[in-house]
Structures are given as structure tokens and as C-alpha cells.
C-alpha atoms as a PDB file:
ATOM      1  CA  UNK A   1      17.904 -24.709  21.868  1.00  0.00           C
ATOM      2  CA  UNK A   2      16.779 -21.073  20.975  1.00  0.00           C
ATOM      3  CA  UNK A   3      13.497 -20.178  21.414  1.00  0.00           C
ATOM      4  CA  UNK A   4      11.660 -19.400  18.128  1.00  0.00           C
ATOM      5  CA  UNK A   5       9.393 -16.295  18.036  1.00  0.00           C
ATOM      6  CA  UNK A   6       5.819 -16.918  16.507  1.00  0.00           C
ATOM      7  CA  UNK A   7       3.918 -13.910  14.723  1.00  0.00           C
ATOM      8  CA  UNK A   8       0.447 -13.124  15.670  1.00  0.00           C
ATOM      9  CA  UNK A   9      -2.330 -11.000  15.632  1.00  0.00           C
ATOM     10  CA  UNK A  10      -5.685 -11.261  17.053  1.00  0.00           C
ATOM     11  CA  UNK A  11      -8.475 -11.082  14.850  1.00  0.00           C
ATOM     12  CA  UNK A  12     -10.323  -7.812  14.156  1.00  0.00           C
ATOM     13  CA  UNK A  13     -13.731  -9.415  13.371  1.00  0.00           C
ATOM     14  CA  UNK A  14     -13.838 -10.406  17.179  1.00  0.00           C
ATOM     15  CA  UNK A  15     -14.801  -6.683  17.371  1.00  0.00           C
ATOM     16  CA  UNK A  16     -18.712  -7.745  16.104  1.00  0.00           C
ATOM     17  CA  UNK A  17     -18.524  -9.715  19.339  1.00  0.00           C
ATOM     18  CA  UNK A  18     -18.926  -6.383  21.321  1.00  0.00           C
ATOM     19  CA  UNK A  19     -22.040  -5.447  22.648  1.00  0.00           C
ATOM     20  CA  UNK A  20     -21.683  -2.063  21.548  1.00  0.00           C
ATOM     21  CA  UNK A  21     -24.974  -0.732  21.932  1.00  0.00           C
ATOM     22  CA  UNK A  22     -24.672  -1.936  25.977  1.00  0.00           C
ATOM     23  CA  UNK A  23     -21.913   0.752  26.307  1.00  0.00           C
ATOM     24  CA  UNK A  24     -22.875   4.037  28.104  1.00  0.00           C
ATOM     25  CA  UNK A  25     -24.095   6.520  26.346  1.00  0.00           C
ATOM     26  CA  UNK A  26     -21.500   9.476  26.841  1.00  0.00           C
ATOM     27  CA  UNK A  27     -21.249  11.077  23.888  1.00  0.00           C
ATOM     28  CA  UNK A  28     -23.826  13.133  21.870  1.00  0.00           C
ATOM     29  CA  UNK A  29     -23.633  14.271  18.173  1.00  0.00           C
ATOM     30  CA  UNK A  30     -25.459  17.144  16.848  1.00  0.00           C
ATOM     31  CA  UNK A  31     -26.343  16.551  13.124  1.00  0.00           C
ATOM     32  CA  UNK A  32     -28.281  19.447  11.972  1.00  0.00           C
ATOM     33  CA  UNK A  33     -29.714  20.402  15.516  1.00  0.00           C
ATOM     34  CA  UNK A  34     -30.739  17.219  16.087  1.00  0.00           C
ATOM     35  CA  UNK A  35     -29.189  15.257  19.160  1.00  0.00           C
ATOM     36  CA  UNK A  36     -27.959  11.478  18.515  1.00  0.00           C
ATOM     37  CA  UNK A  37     -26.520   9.994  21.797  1.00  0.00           C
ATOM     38  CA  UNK A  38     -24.009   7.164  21.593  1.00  0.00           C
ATOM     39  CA  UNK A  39     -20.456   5.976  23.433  1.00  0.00           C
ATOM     40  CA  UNK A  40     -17.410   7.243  23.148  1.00  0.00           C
ATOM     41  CA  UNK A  41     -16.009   4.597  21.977  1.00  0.00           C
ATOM     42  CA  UNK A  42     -18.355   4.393  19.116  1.00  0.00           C
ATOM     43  CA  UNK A  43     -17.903   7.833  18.410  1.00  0.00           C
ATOM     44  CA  UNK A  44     -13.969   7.634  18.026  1.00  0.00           C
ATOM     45  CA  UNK A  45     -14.610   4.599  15.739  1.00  0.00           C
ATOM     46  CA  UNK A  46     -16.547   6.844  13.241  1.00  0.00           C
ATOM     47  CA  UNK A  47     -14.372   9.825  13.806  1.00  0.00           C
ATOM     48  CA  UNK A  48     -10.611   9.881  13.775  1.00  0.00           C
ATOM     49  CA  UNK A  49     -11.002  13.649  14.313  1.00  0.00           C
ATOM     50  CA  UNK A  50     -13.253  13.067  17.411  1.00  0.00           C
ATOM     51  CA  UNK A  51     -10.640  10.151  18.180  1.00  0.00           C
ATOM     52  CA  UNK A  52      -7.976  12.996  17.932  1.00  0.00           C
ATOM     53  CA  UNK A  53      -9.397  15.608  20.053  1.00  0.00           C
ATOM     54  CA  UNK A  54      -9.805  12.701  23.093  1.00  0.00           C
ATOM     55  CA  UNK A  55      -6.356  12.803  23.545  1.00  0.00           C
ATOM     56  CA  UNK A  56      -6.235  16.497  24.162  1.00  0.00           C
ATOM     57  CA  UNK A  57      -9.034  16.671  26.163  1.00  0.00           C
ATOM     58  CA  UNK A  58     -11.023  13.651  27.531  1.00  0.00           C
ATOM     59  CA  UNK A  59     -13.863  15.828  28.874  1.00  0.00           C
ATOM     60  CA  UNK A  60     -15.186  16.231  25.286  1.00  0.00           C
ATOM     61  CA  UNK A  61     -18.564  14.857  25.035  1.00  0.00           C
ATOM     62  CA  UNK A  62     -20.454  16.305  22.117  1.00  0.00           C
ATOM     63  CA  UNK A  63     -19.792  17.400  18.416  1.00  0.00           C
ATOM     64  CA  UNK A  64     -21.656  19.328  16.774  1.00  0.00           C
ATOM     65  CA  UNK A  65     -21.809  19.195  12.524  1.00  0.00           C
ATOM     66  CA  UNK A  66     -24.017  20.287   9.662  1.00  0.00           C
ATOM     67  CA  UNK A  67     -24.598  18.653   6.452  1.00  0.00           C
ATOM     68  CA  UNK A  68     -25.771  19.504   3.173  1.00  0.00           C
ATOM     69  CA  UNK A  69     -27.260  15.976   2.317  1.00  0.00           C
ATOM     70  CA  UNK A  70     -29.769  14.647   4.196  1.00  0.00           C
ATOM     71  CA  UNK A  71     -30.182  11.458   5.816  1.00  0.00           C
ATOM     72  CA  UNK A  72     -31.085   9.272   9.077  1.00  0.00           C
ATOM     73  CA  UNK A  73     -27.954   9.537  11.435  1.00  0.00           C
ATOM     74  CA  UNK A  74     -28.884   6.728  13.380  1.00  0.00           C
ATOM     75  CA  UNK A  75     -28.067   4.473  10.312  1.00  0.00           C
ATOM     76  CA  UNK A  76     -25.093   6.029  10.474  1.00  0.00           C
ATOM     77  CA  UNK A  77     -23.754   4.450  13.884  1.00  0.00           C
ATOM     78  CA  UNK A  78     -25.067   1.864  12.843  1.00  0.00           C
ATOM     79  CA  UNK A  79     -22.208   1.115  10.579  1.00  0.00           C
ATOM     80  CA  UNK A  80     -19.986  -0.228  13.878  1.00  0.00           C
ATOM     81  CA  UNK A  81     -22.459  -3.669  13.373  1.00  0.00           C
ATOM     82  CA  UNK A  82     -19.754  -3.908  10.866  1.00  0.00           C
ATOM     83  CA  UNK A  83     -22.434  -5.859   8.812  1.00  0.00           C
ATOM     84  CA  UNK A  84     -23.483  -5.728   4.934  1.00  0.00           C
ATOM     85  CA  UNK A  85     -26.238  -3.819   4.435  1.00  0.00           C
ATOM     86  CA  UNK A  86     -27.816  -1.811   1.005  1.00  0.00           C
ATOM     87  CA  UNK A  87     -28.557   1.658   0.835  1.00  0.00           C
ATOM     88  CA  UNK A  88     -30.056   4.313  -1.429  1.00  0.00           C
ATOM     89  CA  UNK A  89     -27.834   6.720  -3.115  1.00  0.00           C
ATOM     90  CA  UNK A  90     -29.225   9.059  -1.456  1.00  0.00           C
ATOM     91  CA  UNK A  91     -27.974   7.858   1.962  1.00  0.00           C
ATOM     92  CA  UNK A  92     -24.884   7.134   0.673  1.00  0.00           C
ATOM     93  CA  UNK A  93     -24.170  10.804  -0.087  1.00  0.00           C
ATOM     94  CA  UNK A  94     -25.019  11.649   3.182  1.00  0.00           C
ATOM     95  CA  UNK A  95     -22.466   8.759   4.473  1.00  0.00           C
ATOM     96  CA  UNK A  96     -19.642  10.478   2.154  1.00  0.00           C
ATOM     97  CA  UNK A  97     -21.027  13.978   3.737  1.00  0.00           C
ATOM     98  CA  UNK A  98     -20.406  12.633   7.351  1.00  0.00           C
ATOM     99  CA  UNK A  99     -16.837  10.429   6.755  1.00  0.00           C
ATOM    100  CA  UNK A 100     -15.303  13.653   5.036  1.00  0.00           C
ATOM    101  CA  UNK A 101     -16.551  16.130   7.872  1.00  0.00           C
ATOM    102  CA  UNK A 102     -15.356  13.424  10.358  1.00  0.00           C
ATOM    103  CA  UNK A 103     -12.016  12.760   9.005  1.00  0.00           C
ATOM    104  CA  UNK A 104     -12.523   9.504   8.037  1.00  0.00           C
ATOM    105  CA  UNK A 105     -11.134   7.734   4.620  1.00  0.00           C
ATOM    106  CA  UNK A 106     -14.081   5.357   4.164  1.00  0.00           C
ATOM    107  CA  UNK A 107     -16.304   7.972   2.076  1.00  0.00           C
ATOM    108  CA  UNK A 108     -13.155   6.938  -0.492  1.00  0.00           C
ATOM    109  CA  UNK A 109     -14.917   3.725  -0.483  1.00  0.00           C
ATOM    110  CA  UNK A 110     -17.953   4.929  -1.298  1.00  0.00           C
ATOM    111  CA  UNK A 111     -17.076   6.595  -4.414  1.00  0.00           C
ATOM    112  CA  UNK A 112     -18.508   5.103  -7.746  1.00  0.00           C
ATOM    113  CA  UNK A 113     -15.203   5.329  -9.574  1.00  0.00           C
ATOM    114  CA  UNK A 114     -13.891   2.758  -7.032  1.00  0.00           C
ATOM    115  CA  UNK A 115     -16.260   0.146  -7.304  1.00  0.00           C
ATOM    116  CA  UNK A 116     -15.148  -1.424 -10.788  1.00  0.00           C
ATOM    117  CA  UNK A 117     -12.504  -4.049 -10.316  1.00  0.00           C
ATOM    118  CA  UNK A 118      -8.330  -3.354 -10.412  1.00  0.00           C
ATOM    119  CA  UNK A 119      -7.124  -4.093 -13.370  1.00  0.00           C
ATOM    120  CA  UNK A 120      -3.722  -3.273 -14.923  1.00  0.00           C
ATOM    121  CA  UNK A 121      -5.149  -0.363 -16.678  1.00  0.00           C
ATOM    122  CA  UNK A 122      -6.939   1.422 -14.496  1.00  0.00           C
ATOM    123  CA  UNK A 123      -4.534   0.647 -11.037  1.00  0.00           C
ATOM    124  CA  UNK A 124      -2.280   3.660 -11.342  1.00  0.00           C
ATOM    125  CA  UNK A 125      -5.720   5.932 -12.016  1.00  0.00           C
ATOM    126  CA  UNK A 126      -7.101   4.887  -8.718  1.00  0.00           C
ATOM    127  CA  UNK A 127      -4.094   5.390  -6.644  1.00  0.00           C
ATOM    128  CA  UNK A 128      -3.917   8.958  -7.538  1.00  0.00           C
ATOM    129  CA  UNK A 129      -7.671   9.542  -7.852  1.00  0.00           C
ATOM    130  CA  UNK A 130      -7.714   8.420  -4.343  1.00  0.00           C
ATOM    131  CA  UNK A 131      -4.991  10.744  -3.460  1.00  0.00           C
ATOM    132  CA  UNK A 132      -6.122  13.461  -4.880  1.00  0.00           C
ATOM    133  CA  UNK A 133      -9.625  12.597  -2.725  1.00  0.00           C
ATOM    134  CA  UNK A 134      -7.242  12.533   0.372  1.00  0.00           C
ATOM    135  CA  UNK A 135      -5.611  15.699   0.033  1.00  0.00           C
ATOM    136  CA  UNK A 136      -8.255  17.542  -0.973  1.00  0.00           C
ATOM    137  CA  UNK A 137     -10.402  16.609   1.860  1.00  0.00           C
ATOM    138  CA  UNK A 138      -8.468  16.374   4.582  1.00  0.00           C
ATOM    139  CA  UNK A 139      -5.659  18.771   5.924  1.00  0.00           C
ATOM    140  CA  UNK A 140      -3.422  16.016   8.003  1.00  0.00           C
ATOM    141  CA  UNK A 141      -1.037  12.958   6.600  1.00  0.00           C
ATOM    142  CA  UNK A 142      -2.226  10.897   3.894  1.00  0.00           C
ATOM    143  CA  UNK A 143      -3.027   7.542   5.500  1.00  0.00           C
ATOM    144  CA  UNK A 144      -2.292   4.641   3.336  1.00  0.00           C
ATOM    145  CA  UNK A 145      -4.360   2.081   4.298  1.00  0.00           C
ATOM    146  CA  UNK A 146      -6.610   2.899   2.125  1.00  0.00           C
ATOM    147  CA  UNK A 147      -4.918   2.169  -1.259  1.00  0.00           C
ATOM    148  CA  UNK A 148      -3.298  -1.269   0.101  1.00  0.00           C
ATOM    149  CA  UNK A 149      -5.300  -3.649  -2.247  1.00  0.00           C
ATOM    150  CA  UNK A 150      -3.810  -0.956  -5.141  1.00  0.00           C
ATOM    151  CA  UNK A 151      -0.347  -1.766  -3.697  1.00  0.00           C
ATOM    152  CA  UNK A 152      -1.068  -5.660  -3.577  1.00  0.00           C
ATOM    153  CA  UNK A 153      -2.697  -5.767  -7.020  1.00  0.00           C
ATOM    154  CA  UNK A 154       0.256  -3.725  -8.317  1.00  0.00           C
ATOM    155  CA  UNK A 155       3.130  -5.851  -6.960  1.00  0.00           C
ATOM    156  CA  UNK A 156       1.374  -9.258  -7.976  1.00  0.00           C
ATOM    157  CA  UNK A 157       1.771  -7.681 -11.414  1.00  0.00           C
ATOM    158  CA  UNK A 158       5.006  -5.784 -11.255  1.00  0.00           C
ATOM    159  CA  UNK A 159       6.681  -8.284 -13.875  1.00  0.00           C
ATOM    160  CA  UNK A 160       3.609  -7.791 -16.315  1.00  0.00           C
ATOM    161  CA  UNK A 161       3.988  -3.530 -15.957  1.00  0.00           C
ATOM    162  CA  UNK A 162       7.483  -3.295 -16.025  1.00  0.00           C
ATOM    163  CA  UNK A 163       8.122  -5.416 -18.709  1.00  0.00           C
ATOM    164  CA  UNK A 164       5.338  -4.088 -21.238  1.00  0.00           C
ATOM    165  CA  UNK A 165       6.258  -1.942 -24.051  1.00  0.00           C
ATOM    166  CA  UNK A 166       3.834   1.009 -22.658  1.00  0.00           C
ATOM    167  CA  UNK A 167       6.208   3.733 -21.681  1.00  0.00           C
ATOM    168  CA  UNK A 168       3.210   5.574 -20.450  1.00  0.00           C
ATOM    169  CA  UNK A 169       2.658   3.037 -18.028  1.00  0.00           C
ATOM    170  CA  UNK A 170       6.054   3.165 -16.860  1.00  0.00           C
ATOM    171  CA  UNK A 171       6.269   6.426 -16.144  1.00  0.00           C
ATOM    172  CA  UNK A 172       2.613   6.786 -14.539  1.00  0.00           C
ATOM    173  CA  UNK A 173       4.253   4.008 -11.747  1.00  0.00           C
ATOM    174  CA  UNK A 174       7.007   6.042 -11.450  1.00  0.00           C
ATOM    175  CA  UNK A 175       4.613   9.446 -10.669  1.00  0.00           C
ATOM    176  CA  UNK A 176       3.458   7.651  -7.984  1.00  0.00           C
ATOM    177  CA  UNK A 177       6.624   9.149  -6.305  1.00  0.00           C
ATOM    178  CA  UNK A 178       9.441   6.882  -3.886  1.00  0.00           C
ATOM    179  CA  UNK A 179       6.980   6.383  -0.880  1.00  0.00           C
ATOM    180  CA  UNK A 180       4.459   4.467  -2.534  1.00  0.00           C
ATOM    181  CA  UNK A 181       6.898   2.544  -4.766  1.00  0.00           C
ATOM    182  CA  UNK A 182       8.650   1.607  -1.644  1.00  0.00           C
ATOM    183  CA  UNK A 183       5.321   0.514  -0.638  1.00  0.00           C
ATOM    184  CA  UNK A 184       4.923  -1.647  -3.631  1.00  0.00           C
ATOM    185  CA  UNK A 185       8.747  -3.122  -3.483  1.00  0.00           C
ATOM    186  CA  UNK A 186       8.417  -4.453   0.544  1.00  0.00           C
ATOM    187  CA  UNK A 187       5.143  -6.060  -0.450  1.00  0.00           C
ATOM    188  CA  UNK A 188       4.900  -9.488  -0.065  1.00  0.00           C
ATOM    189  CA  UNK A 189       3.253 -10.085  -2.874  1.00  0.00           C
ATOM    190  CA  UNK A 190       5.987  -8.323  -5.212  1.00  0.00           C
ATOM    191  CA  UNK A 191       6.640 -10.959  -8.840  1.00  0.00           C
ATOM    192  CA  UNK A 192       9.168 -10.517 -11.062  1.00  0.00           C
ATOM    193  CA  UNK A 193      10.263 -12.017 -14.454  1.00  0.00           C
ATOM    194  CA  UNK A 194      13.847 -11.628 -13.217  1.00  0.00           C
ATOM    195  CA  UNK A 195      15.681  -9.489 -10.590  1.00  0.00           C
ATOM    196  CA  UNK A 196      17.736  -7.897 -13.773  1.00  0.00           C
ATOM    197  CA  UNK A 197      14.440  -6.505 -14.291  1.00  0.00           C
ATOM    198  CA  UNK A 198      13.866  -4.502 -10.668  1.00  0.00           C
ATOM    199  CA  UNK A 199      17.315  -3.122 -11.068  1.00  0.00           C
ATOM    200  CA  UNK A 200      16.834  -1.631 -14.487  1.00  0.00           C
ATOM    201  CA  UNK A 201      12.920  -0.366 -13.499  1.00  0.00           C
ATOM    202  CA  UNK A 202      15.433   1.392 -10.587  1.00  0.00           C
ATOM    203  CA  UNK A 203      17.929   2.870 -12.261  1.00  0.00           C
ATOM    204  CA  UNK A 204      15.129   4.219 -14.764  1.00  0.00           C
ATOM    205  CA  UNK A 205      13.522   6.119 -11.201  1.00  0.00           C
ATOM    206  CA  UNK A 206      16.979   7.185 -10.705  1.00  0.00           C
ATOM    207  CA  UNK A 207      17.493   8.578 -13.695  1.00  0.00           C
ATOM    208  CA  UNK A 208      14.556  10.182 -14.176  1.00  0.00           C
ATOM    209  CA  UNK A 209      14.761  13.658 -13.040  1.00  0.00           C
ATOM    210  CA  UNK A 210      15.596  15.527  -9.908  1.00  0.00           C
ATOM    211  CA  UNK A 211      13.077  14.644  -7.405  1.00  0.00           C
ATOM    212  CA  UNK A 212      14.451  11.198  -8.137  1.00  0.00           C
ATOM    213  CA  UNK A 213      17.999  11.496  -8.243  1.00  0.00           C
ATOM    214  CA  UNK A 214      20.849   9.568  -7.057  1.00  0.00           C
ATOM    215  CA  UNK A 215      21.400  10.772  -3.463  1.00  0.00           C
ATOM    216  CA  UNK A 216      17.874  10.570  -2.504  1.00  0.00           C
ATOM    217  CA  UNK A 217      16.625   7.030  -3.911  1.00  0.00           C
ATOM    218  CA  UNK A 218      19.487   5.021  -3.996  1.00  0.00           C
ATOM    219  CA  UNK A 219      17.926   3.547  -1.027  1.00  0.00           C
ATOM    220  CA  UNK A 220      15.853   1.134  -2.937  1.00  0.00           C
ATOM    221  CA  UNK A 221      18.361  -0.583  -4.406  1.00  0.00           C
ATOM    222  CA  UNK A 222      17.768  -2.224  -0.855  1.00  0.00           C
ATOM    223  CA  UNK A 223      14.869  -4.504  -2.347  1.00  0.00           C
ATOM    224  CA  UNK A 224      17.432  -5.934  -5.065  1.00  0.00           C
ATOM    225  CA  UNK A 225      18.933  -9.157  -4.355  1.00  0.00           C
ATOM    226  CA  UNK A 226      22.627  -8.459  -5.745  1.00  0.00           C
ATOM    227  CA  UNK A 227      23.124 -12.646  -5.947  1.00  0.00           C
ATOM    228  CA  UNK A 228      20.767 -12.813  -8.620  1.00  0.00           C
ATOM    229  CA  UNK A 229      22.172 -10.284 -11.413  1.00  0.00           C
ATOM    230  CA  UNK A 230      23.938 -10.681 -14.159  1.00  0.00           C
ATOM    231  CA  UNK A 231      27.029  -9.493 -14.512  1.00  0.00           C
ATOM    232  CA  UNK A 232      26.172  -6.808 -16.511  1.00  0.00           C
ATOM    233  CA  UNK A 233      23.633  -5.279 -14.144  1.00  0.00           C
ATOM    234  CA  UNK A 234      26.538  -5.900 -11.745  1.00  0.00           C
ATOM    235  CA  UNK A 235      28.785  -4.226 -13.914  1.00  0.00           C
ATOM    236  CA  UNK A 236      26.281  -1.121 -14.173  1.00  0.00           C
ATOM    237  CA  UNK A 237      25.673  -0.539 -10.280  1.00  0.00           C
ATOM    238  CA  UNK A 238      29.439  -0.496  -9.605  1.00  0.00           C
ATOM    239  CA  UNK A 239      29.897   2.453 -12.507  1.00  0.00           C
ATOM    240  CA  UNK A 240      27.282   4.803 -10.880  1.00  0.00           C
ATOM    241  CA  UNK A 241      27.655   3.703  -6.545  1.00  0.00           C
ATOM    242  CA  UNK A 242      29.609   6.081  -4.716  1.00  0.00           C
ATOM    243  CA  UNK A 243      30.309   4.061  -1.214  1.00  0.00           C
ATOM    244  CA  UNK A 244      28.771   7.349   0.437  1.00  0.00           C
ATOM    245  CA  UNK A 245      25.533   5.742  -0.429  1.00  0.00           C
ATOM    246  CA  UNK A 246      25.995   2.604   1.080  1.00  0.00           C
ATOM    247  CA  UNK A 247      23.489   1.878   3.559  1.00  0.00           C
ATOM    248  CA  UNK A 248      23.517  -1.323   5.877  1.00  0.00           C
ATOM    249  CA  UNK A 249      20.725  -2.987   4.058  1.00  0.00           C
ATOM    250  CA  UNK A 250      22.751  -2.791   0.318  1.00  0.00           C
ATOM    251  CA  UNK A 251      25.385  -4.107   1.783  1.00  0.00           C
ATOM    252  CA  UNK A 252      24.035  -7.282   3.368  1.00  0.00           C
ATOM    253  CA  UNK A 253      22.837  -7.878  -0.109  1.00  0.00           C
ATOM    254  CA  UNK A 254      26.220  -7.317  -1.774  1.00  0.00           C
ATOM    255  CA  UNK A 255      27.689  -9.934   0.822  1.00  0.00           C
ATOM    256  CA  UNK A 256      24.790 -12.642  -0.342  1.00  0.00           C
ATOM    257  CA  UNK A 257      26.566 -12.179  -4.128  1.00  0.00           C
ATOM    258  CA  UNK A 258      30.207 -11.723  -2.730  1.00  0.00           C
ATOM    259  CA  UNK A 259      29.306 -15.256  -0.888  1.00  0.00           C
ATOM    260  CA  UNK A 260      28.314 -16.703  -3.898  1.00  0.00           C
ATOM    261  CA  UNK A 261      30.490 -20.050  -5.307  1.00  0.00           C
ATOM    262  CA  UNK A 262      32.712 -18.878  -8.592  1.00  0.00           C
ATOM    263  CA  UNK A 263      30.535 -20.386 -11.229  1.00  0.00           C
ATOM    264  CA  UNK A 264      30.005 -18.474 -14.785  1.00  0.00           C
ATOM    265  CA  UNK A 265      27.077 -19.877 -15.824  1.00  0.00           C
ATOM    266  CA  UNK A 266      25.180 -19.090 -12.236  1.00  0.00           C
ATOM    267  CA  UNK A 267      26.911 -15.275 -12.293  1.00  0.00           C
ATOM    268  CA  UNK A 268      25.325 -14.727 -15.981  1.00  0.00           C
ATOM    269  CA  UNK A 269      21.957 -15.138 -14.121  1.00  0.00           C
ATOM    270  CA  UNK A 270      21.120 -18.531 -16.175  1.00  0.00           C
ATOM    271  CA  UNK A 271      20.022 -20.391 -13.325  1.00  0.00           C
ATOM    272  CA  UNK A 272      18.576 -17.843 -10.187  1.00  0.00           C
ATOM    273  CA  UNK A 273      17.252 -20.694  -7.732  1.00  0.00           C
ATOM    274  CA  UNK A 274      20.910 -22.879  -7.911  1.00  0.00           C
ATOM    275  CA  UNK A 275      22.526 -19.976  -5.439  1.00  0.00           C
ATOM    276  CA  UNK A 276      20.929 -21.342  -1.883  1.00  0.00           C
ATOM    277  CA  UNK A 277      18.399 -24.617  -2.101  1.00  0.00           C
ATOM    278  CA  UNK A 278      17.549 -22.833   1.682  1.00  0.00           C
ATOM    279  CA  UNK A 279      15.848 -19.873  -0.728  1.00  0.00           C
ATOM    280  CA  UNK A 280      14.028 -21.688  -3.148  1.00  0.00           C
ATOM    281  CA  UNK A 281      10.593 -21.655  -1.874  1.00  0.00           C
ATOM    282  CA  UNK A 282      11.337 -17.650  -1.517  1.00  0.00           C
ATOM    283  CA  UNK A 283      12.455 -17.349  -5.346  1.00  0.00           C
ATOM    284  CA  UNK A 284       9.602 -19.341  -5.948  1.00  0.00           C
ATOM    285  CA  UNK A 285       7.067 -16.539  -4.906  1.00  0.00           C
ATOM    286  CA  UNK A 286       9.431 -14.012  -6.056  1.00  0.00           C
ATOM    287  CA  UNK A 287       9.550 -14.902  -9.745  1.00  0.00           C
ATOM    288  CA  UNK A 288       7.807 -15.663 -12.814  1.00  0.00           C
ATOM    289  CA  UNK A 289       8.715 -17.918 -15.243  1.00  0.00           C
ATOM    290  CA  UNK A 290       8.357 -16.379 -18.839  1.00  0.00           C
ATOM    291  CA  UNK A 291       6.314 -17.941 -20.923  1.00  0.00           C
ATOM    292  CA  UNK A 292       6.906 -17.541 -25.145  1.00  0.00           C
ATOM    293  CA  UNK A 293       4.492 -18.546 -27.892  1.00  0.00           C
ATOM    294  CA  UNK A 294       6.190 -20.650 -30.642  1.00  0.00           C
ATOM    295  CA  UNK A 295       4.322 -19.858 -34.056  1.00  0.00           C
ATOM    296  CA  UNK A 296       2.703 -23.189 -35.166  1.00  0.00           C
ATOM    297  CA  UNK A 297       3.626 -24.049 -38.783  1.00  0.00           C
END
């Protein structure tokens, strides 16, 4: 019998179980000429830069850094208590201040425009507000982390954004650029009305302009599952595939409909969970069922 593998992760909140403050005290920062001695590893917790320079040289025990807003530093450490705690705006400046000098995408968390809930209108507005943060403030990759809930919020909703008759809308997704709607098509969390509908959002990316054209997107026709189009939309992909674009990905999925049992009314995309009963829990998180309002009389 084969051995089944098991996914897991240990939990990051057993970090609060750390003494932290028992830890040696080999590292000094020096915020505005004043000294504020803590541990390494508390220092490279705060600091991806400082984290950074550790693995060029270990020996490093001191940073120095000046900041225009003022504020108590030790309340700054204190942050690794990883607990909830209120602060004036004031000090929260100074937080900002200190994340940005230190490299660290948390003083994105701390801006007001970020602390009214997602919504469907103002999703796409945060992502690139929070980009534009990013890049402006620090010189190395963009790390993504920090727009995940964006990317969850935006794939539970997929059906509702693709589907709505704002074009604006549409095309502000589609400015996000390929990484991040990659980002949005793997996630787990990804709903659709039908898959019909993916295929034609894609084939609008693809034939939007140059930066999205044929050769380098057709890669995320990877996230469509070919056995549940129509035969139109089958009909369409043939037309505009050239087999030098086939990757190994596509063409697992082009087997699942090529395995498919002849049936017309299942190939017209009438019935989407009759293809495998093994894959109906799966279309059952993948899909939406539409919903239409009958005018009472």
C-alpha cells in the first residue's frame, strides 16, 4: 500500500512562546545618537536589510539610522511581543519612518488608506497603491506577501468582476500585469460562474496589446480546465494555438477533455460536474451557480 504524504506546517504563533528578551544582547541600534541594545535575532526580525547584510558578514553588530519623526525606539522592539497594542499617530509615523529605512513592508500596513475594508471597488486601487508604496521605497524585488488578502479577496470574487458590465474594471485587473494575475488564477480561493468565462477573461489579456501577447501569456491557459468548455470556446483555442506553445501543463488539461465520454449535451457545457463524480467536491469550490431574478407580476 503506498504511503500517503501529509502537508504540514508548524505554527508561527509558537514564535510568542520565545523568551525573546532572555536572548543576548549582541546587537546595538543607533536611532538618532542614541544607543538601543537588543539580539540579533530580534534585530533581523525588524530589519530584512539588517537580516541581509548577516549573510555577508556575521560580525555586524550595530546600525546606525536617523529619523525625521520622533518617537521611543524601545516601543519599537517591542513589536516582536507580536501583541495588539494602540498607539498615537504620532508614534505611528515614527513606526512607518523606521520599517521604510529598515526595509521592511509592514509601514504598508500602517498606512490610513489601507485600513478601510476590501471591497470590489476599491481592491484593484490598493494593489497598485501598495505597489507603488513598494517601489518607491525600496530598491530590491517587490515582495508579495503583502498584498495576499488583495489576491484572496480578488479570486473569491473573480466571477462577480469578470462578469460585470464595467469595462473599466476589466481592464484595471488586467493592469495588474501577468504575475499578479497568475497570482490570482493558482489561488485557492479562485470562483467562477463557468470555466467559459476564465477562457474568454484570457483571451481578452491576450489580446490586449503587446506586453500581453500570444507568445508570452499563453501560459495561463494552464489554469483552464479544457473538460469543461463548450465547444465553442473549444472551437476558439484551436483557431489561435500554435503547438509551439504547448507547454506540459496545457496539455494534461487537453487530455482530461480528450478523455471525456462522447456525449453532446455534456460537450455544450450544460452539465460541468457530470464529467468525473471523483471532481465534484473540487467543481464545487470552483464554481458559482448563477442566480436570475424573475420579475414578479
Amino acid at each position: 500500500m503506498e504511503e500517503k504524504n501529509i502537508e504540514f506546517i508548524l505554527n508561527i504563533n509558537n514564535i510568542k512562546n520565545i523568551p525573546l528578551n532572555k536572548y543576548a544582547k549582541d546587537f546595538t541600534f543607533v536611532v538618532n545618537g542614541q544607543k538601543y541594545e537588543t539580539s540579533r535575532f530580534i534585530a533581523d526580525l525588524l530589519s530584512p536589510k539588517i537580516a541581509n547584510l548577516h549573510f555577508i558578514d556575521e560580525s555586524i553588530q550595530e546600525y546606525h539610522l536617523n529619523t525625521e519623526q520622533q518617537g521611543d525606539f524601545e516601543h519599537f522592539i517591542n513589536l516582536v511581543g507580536f501583541e495588539k497594542n494602540c498607539y498615537s499617530e504620532t508614534e505611528i509615523n515614527f513606526f512607518v519612518e523606521l520599517f521604510i529605512e529598515l526595509g521592511n513592508n509592514e509601514y504598508i500596513n500602517l498606512n490610513p488608506q489601507f485600513f478601510e475594508p476590501i471591497t470590489i471597488d476599491n481592491v484593484i486601487s490598493r494593489i497598485q497603491n501598495k505597489l507603488r508604496l513598494s517601489l518607491k521605497f525600496t530598491n530590491s524585488s517587490i515582495d508579495f506577501r503583502f498584498i495576499q488578502n488583495e489576491i484572496s479577496f480578488i479570486s473569491k470574487h473573480f466571477y462577480e468582476i469578470i462578469n460585470q458590465e464595467d469595462e473599466t474594471r476589466k481592464e484595471n485587473l488586467i493592469s495588474l500585469g501577468i504575475e499578479i494575475l497568475e497570482m490570482i488564477l493558482q489561488n485557492d480561493n479562485l470562483k467562477l460562474y463557468d470555466e467559459d468565462s476564465l477562457f474568454n477573461f484570457i483571451l481578452r489579456i491576450v489580446g490586449k496589446n503587446e506586453e500581453f501577447s500570444i507568445s508570452k501569456c499563453i501560459h495561463i491557459f494552464e489554469y483552464v480546465k479544457f473538460e469543461y468548455l463548450s465547444q465553442e470556446s473549444i472551437k476558439t483555442f484551436i483557431s489561435i494555438f500554435d503547438l509551439e506553445y504547448l507547454n506540459e501543463s496545457i496539455w494534461l488539461s487537453i487530455c482530461q477533455r480528450l478523455l471525456l465520454t462522447p456525449n453532446l449535451k455534456l460537450l455544450q457545457g450544460n452539465n460541468i460536474n457530470s464529467v468525473n463524480d471523483n471532481d465534484n467536491d473540487q467543481n464545487t469550490n470552483r464554481y458559482i451557480i448563477k442566480s436570475f431574478q424573475i420579475p414578479f407580476q
